[in-house]
PDB file of N, CA and C in Angstrom:
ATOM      1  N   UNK A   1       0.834  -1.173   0.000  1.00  0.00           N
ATOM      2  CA  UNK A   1       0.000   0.000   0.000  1.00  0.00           C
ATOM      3  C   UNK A   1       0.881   1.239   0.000  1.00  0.00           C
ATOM      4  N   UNK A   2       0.054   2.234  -0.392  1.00  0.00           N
ATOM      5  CA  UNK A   2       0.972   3.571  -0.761  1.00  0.00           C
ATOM      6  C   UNK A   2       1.580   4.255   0.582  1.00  0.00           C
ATOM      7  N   UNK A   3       2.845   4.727   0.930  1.00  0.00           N
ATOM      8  CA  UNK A   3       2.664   5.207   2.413  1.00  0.00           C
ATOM      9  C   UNK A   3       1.988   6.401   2.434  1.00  0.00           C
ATOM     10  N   UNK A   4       1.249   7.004   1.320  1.00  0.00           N
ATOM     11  CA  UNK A   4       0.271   8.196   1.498  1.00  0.00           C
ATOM     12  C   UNK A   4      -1.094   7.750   2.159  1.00  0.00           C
ATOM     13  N   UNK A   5      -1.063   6.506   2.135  1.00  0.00           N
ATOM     14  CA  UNK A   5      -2.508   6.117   2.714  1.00  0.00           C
ATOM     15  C   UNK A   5      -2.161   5.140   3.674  1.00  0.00           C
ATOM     16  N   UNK A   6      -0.864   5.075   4.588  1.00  0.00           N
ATOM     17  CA  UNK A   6      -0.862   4.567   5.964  1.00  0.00           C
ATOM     18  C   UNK A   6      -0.519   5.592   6.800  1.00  0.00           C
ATOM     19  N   UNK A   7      -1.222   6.820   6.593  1.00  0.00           N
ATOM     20  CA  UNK A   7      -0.950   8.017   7.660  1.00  0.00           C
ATOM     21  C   UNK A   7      -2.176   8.150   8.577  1.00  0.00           C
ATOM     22  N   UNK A   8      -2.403   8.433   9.240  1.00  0.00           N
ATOM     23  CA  UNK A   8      -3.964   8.595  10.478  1.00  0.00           C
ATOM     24  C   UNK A   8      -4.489   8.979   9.661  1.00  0.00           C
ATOM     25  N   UNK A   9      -4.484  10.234   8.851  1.00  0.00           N
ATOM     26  CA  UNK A   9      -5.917  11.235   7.744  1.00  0.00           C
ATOM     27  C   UNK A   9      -6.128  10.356   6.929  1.00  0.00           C
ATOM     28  N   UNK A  10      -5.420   9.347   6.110  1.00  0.00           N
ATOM     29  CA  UNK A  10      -5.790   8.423   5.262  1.00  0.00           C
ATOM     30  C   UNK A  10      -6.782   7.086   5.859  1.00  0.00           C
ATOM     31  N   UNK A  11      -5.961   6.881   6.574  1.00  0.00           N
ATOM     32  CA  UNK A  11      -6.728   5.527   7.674  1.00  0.00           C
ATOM     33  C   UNK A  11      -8.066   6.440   8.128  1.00  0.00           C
ATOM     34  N   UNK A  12      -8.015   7.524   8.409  1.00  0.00           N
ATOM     35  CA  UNK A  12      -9.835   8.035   8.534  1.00  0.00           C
ATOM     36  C   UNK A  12     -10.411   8.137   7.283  1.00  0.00           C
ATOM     37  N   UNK A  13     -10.282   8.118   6.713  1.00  0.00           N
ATOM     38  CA  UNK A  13     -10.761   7.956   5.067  1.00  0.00           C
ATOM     39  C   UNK A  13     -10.667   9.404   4.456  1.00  0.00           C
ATOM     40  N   UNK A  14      -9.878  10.376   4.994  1.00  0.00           N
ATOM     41  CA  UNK A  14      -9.359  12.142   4.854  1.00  0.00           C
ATOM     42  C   UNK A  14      -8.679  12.284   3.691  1.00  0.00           C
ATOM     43  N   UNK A  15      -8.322  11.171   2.823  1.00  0.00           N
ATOM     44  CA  UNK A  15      -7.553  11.355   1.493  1.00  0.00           C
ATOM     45  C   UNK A  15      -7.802  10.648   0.307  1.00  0.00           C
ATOM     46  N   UNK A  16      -8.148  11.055  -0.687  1.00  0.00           N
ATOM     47  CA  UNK A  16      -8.817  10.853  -1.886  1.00  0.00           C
ATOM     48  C   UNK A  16      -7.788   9.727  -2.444  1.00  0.00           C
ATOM     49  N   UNK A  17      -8.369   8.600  -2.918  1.00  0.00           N
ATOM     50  CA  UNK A  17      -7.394   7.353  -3.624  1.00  0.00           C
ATOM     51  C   UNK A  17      -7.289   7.944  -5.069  1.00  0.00           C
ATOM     52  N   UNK A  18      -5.726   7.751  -5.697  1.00  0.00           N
ATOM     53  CA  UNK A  18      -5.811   8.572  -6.620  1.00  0.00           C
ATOM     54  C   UNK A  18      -4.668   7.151  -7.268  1.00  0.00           C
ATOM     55  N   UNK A  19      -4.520   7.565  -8.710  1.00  0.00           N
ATOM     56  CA  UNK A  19      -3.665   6.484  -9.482  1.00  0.00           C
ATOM     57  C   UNK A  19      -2.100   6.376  -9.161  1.00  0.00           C
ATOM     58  N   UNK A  20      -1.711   7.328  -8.316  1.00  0.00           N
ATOM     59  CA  UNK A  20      -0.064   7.256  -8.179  1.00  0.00           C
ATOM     60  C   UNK A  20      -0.425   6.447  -6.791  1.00  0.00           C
ATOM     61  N   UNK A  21      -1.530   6.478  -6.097  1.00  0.00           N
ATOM     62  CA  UNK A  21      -1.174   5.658  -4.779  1.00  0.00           C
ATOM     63  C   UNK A  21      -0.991   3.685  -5.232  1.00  0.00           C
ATOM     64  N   UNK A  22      -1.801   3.432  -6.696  1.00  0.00           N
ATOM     65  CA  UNK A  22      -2.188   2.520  -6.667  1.00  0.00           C
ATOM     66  C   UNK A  22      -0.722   2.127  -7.486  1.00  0.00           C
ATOM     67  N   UNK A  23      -0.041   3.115  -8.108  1.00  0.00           N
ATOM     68  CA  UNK A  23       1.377   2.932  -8.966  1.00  0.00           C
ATOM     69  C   UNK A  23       2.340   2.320  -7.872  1.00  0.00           C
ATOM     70  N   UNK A  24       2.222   2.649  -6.674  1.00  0.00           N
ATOM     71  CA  UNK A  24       3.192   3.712  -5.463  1.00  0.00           C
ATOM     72  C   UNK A  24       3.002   1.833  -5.118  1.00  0.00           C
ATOM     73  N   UNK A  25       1.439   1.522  -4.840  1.00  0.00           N
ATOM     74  CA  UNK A  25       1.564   0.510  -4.103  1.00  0.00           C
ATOM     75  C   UNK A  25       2.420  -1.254  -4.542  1.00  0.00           C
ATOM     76  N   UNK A  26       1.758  -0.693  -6.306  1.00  0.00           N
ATOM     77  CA  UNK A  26       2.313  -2.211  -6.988  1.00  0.00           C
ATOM     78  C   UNK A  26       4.052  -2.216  -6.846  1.00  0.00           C
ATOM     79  N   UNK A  27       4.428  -0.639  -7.042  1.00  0.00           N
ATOM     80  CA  UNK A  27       6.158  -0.658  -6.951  1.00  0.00           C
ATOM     81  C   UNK A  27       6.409  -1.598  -5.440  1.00  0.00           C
ATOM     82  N   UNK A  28       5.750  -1.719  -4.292  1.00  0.00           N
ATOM     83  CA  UNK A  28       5.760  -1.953  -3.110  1.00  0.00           C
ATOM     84  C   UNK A  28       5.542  -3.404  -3.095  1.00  0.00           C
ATOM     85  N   UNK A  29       5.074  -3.569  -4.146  1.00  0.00           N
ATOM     86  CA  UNK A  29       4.521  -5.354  -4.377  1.00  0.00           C
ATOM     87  C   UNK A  29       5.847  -6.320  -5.359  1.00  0.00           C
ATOM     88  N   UNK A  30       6.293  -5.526  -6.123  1.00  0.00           N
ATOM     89  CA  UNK A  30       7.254  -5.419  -7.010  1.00  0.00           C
ATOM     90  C   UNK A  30       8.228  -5.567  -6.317  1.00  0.00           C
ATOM     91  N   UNK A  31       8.792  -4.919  -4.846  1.00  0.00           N
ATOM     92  CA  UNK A  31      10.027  -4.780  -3.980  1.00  0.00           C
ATOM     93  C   UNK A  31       9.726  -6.086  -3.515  1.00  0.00           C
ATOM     94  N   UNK A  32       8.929  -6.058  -2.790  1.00  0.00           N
ATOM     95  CA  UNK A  32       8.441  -7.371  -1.600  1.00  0.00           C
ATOM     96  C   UNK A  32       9.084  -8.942  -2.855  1.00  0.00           C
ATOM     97  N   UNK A  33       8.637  -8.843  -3.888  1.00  0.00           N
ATOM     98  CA  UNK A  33       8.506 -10.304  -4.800  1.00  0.00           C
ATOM     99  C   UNK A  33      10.210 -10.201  -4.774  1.00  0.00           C
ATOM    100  N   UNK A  34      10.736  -9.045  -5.333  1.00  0.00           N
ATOM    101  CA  UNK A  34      12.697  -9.209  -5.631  1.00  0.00           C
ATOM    102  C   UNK A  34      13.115  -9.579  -4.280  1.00  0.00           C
ATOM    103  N   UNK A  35      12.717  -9.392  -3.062  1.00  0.00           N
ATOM    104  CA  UNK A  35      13.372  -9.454  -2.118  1.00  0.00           C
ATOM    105  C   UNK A  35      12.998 -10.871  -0.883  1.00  0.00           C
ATOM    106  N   UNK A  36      11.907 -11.404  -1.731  1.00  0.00           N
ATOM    107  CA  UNK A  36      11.408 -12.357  -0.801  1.00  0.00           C
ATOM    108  C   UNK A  36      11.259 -13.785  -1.791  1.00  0.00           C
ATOM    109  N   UNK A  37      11.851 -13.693  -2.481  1.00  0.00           N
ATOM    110  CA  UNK A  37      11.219 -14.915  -3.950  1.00  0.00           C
ATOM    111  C   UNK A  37      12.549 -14.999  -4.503  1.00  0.00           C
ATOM    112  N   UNK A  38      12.766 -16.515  -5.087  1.00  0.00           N
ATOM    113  CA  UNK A  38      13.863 -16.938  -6.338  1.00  0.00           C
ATOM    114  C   UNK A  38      13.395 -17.553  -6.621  1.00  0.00           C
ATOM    115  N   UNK A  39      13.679 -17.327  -8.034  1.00  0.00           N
ATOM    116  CA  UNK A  39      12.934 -18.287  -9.050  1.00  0.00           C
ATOM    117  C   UNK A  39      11.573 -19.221  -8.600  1.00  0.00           C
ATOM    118  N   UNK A  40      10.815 -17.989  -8.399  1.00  0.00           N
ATOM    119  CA  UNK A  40       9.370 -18.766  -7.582  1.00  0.00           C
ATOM    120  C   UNK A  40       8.950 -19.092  -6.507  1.00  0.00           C
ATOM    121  N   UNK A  41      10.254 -18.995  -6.130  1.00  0.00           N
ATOM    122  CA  UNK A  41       9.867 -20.428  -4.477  1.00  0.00           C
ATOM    123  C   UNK A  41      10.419 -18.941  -3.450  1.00  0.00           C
ATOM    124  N   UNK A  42       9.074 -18.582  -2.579  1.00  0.00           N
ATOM    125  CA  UNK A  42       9.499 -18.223  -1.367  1.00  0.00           C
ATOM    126  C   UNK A  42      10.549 -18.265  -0.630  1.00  0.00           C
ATOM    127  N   UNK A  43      11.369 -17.917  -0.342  1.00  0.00           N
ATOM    128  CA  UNK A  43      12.628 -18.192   0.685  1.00  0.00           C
ATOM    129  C   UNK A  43      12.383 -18.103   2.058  1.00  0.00           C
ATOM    130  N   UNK A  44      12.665 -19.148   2.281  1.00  0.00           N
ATOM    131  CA  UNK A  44      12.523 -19.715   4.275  1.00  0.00           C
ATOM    132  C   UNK A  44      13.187 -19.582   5.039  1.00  0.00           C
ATOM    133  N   UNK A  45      14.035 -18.978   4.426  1.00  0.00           N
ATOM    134  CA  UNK A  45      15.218 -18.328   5.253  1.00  0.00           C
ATOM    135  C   UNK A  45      15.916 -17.516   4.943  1.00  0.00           C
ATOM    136  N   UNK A  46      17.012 -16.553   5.269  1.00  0.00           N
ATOM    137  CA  UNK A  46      17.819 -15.330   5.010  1.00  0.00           C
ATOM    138  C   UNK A  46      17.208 -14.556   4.464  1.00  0.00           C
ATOM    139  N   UNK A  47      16.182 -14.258   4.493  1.00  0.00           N
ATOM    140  CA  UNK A  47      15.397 -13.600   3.898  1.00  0.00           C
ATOM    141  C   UNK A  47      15.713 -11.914   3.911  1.00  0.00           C
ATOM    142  N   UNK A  48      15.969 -11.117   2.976  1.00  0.00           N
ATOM    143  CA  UNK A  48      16.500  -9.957   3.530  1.00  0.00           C
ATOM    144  C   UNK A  48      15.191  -9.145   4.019  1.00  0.00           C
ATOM    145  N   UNK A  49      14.209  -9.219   4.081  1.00  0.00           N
ATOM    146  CA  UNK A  49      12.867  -8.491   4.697  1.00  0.00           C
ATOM    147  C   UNK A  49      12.312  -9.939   5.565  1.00  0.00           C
ATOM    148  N   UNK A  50      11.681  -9.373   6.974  1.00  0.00           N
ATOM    149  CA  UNK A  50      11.059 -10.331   7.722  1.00  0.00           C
ATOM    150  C   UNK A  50       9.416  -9.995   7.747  1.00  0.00           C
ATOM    151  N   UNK A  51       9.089 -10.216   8.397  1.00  0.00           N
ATOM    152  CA  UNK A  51       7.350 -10.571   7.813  1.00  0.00           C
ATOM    153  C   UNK A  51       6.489  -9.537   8.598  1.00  0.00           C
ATOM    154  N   UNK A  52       7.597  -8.040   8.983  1.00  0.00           N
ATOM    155  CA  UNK A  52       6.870  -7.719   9.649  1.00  0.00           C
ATOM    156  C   UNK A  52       5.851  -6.365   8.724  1.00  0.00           C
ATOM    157  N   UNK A  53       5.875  -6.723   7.722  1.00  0.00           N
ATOM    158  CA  UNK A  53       5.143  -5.703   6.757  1.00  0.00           C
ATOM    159  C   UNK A  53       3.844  -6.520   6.887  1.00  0.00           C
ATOM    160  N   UNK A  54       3.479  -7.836   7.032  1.00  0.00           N
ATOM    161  CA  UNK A  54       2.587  -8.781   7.219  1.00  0.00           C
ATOM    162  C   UNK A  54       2.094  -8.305   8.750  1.00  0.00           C
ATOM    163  N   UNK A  55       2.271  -8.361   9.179  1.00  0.00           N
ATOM    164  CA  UNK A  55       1.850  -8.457  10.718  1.00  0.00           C
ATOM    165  C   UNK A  55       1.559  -7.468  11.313  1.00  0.00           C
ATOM    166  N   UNK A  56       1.839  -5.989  11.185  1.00  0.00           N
ATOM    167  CA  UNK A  56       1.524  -4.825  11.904  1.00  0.00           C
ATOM    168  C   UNK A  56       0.155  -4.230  11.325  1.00  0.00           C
ATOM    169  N   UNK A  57      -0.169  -3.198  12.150  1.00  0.00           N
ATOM    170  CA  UNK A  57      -0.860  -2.375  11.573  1.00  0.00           C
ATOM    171  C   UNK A  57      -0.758  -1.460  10.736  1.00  0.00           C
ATOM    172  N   UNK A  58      -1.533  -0.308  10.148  1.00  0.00           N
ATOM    173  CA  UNK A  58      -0.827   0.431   8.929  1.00  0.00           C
ATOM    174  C   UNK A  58       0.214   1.551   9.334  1.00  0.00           C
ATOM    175  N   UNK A  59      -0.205   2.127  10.658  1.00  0.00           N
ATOM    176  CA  UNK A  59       1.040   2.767  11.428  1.00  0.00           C
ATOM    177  C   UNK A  59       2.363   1.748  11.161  1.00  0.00           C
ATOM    178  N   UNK A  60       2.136   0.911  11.483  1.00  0.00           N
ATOM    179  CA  UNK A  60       3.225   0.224  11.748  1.00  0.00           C
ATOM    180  C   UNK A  60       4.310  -0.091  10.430  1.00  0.00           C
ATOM    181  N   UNK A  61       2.864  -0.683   9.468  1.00  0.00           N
ATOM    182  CA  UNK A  61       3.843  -0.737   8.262  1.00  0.00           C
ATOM    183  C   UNK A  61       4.490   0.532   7.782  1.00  0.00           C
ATOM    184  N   UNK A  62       3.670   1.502   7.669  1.00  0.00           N
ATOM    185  CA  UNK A  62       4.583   2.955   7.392  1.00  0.00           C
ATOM    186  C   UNK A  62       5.858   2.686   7.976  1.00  0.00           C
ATOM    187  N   UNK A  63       5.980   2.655   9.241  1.00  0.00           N
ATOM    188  CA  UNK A  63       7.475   2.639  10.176  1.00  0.00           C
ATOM    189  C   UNK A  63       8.257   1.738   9.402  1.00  0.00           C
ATOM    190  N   UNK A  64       7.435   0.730   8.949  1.00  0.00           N
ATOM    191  CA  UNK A  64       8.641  -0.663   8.308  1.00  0.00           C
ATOM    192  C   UNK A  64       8.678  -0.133   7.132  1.00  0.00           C
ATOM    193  N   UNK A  65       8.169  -0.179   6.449  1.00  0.00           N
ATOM    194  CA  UNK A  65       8.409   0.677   4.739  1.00  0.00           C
ATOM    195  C   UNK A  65       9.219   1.889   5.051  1.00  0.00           C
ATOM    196  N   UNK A  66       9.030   2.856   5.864  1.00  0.00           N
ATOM    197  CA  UNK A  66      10.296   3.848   5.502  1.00  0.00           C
ATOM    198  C   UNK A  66      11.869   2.927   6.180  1.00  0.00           C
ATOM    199  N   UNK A  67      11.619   2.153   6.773  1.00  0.00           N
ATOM    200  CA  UNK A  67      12.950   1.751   7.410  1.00  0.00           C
ATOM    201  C   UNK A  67      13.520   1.534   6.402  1.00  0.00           C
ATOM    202  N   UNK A  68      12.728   0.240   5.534  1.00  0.00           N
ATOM    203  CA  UNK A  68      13.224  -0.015   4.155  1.00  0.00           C
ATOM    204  C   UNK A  68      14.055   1.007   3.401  1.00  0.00           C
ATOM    205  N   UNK A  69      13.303   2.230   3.428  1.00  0.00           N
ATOM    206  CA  UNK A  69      13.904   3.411   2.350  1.00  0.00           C
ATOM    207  C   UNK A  69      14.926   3.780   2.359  1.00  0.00           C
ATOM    208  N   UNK A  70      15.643   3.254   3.666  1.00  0.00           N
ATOM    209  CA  UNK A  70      16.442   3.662   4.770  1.00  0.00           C
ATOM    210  C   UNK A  70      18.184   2.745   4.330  1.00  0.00           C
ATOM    211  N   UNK A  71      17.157   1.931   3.904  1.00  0.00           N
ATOM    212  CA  UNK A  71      18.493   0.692   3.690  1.00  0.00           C
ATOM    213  C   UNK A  71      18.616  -0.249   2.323  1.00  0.00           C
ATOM    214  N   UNK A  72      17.487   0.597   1.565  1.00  0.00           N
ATOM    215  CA  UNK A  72      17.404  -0.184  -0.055  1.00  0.00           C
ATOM    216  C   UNK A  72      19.004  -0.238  -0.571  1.00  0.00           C
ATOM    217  N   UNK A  73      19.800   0.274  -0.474  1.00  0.00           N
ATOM    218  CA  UNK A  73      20.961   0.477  -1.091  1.00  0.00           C
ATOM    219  C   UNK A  73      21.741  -0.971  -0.652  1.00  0.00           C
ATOM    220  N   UNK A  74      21.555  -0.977   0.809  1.00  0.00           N
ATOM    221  CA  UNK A  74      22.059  -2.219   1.301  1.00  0.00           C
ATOM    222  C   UNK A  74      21.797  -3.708   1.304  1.00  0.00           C
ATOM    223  N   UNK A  75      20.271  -4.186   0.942  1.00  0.00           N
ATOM    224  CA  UNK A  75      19.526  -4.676   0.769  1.00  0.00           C
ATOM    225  C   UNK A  75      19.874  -5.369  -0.462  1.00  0.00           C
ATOM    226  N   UNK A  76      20.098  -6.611  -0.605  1.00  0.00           N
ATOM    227  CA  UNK A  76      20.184  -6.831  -2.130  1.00  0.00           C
ATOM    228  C   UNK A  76      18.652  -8.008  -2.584  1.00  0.00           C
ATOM    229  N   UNK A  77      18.556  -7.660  -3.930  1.00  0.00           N
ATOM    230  CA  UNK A  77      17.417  -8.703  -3.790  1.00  0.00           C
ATOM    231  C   UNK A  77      17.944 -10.149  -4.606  1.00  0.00           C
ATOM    232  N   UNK A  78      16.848 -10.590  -4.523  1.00  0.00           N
ATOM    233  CA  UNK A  78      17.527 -12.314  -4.571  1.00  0.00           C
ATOM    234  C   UNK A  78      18.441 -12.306  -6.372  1.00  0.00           C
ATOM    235  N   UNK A  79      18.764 -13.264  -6.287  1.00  0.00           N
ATOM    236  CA  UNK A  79      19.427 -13.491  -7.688  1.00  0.00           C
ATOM    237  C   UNK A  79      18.752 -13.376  -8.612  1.00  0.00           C
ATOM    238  N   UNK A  80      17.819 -14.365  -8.494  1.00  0.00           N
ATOM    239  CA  UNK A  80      16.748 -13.913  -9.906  1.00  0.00           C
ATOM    240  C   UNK A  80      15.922 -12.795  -9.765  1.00  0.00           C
ATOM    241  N   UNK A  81      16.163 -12.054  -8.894  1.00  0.00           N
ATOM    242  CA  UNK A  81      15.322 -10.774  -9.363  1.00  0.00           C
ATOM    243  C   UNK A  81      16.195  -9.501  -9.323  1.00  0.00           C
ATOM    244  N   UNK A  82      17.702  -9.567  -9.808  1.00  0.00           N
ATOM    245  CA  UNK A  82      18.379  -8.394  -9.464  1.00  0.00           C
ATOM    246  C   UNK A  82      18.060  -7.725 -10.616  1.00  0.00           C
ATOM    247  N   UNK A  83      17.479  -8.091 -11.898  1.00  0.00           N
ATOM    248  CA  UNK A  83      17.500  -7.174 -13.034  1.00  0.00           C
ATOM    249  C   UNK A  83      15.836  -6.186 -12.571  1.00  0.00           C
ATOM    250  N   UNK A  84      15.120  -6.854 -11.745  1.00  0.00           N
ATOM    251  CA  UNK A  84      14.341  -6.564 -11.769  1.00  0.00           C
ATOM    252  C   UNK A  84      13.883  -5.296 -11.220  1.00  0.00           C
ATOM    253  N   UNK A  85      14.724  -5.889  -9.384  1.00  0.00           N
ATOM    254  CA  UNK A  85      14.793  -4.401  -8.335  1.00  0.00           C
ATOM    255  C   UNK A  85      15.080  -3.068  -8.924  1.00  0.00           C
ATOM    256  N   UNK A  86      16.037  -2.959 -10.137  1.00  0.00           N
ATOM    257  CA  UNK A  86      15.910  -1.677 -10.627  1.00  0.00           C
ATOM    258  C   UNK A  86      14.728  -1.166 -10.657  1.00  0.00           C
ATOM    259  N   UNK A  87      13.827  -1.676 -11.440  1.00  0.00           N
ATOM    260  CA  UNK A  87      12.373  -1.182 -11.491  1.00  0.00           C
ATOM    261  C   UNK A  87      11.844  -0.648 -10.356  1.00  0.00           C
ATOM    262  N   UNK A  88      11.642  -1.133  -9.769  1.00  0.00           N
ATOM    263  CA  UNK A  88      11.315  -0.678  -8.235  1.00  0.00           C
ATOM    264  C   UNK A  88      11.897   0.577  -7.528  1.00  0.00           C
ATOM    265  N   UNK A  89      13.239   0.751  -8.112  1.00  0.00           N
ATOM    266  CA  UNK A  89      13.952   2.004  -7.036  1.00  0.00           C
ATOM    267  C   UNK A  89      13.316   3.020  -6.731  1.00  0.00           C
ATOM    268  N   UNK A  90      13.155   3.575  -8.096  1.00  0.00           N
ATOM    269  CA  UNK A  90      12.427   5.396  -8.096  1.00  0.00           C
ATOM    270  C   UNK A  90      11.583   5.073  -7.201  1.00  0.00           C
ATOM    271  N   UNK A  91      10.592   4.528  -6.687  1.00  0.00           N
ATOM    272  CA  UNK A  91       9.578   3.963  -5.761  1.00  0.00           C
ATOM    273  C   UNK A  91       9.166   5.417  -5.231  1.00  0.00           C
ATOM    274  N   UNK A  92       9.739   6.196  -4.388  1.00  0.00           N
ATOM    275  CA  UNK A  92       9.703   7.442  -3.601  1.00  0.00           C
ATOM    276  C   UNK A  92       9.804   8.238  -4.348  1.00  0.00           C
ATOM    277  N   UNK A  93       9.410   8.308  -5.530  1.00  0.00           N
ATOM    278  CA  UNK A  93       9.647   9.430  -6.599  1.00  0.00           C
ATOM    279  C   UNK A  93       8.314   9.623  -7.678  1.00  0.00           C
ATOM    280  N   UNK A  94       7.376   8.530  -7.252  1.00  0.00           N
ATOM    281  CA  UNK A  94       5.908   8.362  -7.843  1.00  0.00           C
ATOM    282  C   UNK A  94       5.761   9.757  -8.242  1.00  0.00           C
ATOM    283  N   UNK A  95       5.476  10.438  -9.378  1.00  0.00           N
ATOM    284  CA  UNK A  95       4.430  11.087  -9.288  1.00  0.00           C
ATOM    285  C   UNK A  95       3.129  11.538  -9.063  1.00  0.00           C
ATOM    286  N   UNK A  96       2.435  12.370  -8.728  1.00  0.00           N
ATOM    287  CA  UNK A  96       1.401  12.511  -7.761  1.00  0.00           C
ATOM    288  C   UNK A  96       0.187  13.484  -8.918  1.00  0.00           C
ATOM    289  N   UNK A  97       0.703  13.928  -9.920  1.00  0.00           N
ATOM    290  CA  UNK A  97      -0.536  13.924 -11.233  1.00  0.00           C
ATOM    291  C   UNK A  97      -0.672  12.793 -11.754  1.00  0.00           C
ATOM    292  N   UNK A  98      -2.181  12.148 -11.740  1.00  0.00           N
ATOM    293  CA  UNK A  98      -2.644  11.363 -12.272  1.00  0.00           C
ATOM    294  C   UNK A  98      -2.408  11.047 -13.726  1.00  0.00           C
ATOM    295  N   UNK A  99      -2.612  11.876 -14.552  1.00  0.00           N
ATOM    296  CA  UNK A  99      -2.273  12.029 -15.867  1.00  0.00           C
ATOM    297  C   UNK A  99      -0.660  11.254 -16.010  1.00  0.00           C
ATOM    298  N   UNK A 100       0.432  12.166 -15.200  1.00  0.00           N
ATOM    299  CA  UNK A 100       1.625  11.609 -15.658  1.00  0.00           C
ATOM    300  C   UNK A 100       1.873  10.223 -15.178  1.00  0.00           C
ATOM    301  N   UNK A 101       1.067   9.666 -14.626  1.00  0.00           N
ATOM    302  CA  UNK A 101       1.605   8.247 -14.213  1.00  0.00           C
ATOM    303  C   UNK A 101       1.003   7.411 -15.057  1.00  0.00           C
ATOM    304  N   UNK A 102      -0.550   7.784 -15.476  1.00  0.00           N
ATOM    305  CA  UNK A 102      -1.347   6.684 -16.454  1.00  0.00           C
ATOM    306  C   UNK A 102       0.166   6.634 -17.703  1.00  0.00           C
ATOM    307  N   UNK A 103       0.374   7.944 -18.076  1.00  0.00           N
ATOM    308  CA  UNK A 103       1.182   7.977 -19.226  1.00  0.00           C
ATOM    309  C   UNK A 103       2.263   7.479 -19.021  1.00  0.00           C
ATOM    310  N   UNK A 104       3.443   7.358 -18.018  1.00  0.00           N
ATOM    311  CA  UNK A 104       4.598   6.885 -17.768  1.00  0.00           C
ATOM    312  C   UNK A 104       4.571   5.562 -17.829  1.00  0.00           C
ATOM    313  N   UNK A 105       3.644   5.221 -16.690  1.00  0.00           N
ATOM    314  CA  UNK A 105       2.925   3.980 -16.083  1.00  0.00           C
ATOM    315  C   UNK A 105       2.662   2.825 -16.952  1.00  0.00           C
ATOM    316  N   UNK A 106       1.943   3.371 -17.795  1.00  0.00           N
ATOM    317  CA  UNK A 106       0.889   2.360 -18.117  1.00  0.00           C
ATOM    318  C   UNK A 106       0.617   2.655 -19.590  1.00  0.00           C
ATOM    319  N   UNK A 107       0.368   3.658 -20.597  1.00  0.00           N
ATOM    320  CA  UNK A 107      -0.258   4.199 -21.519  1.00  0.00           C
ATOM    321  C   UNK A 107       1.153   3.960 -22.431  1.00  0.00           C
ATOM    322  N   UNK A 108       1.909   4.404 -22.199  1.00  0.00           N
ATOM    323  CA  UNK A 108       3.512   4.395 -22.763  1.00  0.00           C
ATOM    324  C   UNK A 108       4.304   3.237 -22.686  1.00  0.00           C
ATOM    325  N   UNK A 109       3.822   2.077 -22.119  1.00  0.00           N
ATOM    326  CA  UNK A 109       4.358   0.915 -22.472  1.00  0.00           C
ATOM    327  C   UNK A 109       3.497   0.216 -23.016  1.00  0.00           C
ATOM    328  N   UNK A 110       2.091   0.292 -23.414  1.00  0.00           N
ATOM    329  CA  UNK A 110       1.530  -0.887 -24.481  1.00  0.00           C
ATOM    330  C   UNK A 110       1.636  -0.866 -25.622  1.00  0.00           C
ATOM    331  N   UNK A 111       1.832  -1.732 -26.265  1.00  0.00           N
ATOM    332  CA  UNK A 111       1.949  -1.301 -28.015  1.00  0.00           C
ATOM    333  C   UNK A 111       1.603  -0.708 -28.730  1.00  0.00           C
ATOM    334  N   UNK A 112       2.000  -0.175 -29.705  1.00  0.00           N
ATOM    335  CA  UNK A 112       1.014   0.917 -30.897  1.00  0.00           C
ATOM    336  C   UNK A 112      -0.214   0.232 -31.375  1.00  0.00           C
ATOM    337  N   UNK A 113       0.163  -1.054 -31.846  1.00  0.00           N
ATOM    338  CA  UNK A 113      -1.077  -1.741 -32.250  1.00  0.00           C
ATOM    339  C   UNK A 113      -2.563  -2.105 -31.264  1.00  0.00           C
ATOM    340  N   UNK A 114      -1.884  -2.165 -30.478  1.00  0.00           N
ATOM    341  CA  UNK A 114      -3.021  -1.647 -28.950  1.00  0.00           C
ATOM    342  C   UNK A 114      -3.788  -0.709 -28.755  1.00  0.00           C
ATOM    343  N   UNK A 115      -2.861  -0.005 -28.931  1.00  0.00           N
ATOM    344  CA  UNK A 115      -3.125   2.022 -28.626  1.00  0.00           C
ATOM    345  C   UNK A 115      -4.078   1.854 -29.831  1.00  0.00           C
ATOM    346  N   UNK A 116      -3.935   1.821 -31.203  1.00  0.00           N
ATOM    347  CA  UNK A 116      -4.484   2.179 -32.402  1.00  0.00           C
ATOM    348  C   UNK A 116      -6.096   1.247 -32.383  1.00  0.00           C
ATOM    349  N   UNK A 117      -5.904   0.295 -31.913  1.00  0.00           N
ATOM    350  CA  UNK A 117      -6.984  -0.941 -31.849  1.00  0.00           C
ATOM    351  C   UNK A 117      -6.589  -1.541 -32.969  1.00  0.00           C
ATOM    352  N   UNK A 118      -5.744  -2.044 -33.009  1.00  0.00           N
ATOM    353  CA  UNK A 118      -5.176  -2.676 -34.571  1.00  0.00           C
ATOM    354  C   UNK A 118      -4.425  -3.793 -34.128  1.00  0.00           C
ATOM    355  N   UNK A 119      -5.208  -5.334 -34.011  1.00  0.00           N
ATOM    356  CA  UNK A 119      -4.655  -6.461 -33.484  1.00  0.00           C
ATOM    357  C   UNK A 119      -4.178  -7.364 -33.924  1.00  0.00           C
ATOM    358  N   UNK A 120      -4.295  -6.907 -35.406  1.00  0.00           N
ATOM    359  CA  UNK A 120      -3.469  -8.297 -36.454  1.00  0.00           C
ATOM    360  C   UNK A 120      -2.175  -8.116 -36.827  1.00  0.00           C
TER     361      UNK A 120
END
């Protein structure tokens, strides 16, 4: 989840869900898979993140997600996903106009033949 919406005003429902929270959150889903997964299989051990993003409340995860932010540099993610964690970095750098993220995001990587409706 986005840490714009594990703050108290968000958790009261005080902040409008918007498309960079939902960008913000998959980058967050994206970290968790490089850093907790090889080649498929969960890791049961050495895990460089522990499970406490699972287990707290949303206060709480905020605290664990910025710790993260804290130590991504140090952090390596598993083997098969080191090409990947790049993707993930900018993470804290989401943009927050809707427009520029559909377009960065999402609009700017599907194909022309997509875009055009042209499927053959």
């Amino acid at each position: 989840m986005s840490l714009h919406l594990l703050v108290p005003k968000a958790i009261a429902g005080q902040v409008e869900h918007m498309y960079y929270h939902d960008a913000e959150s998959f980058i967050w889903v994206l970290t968790w898979i490089c850093l907790r997964y090889d080649k498929g299989e969960l890791l049961r051990r050495n895990r460089p993140l522990d499970d406490e993003w699972l287990t707290v409340d949303a206060r709480g995860c905020h605290k664990e997600k910025m710790s993260y932010l804290g130590t991504v540099d140090i952090i390596p993610p598993t083997p098969s996903h080191e090409g990947n964690l790049k993707h993930a970095a900018p993470f804290s750098s989401v943009p927050k106009d809707d427009d520029v993220v559909f377009d960065m995001w999402l609009q700017n990587h599907v194909p022309q033949n997509v875009l055009q409706s042209n499927f053959s």
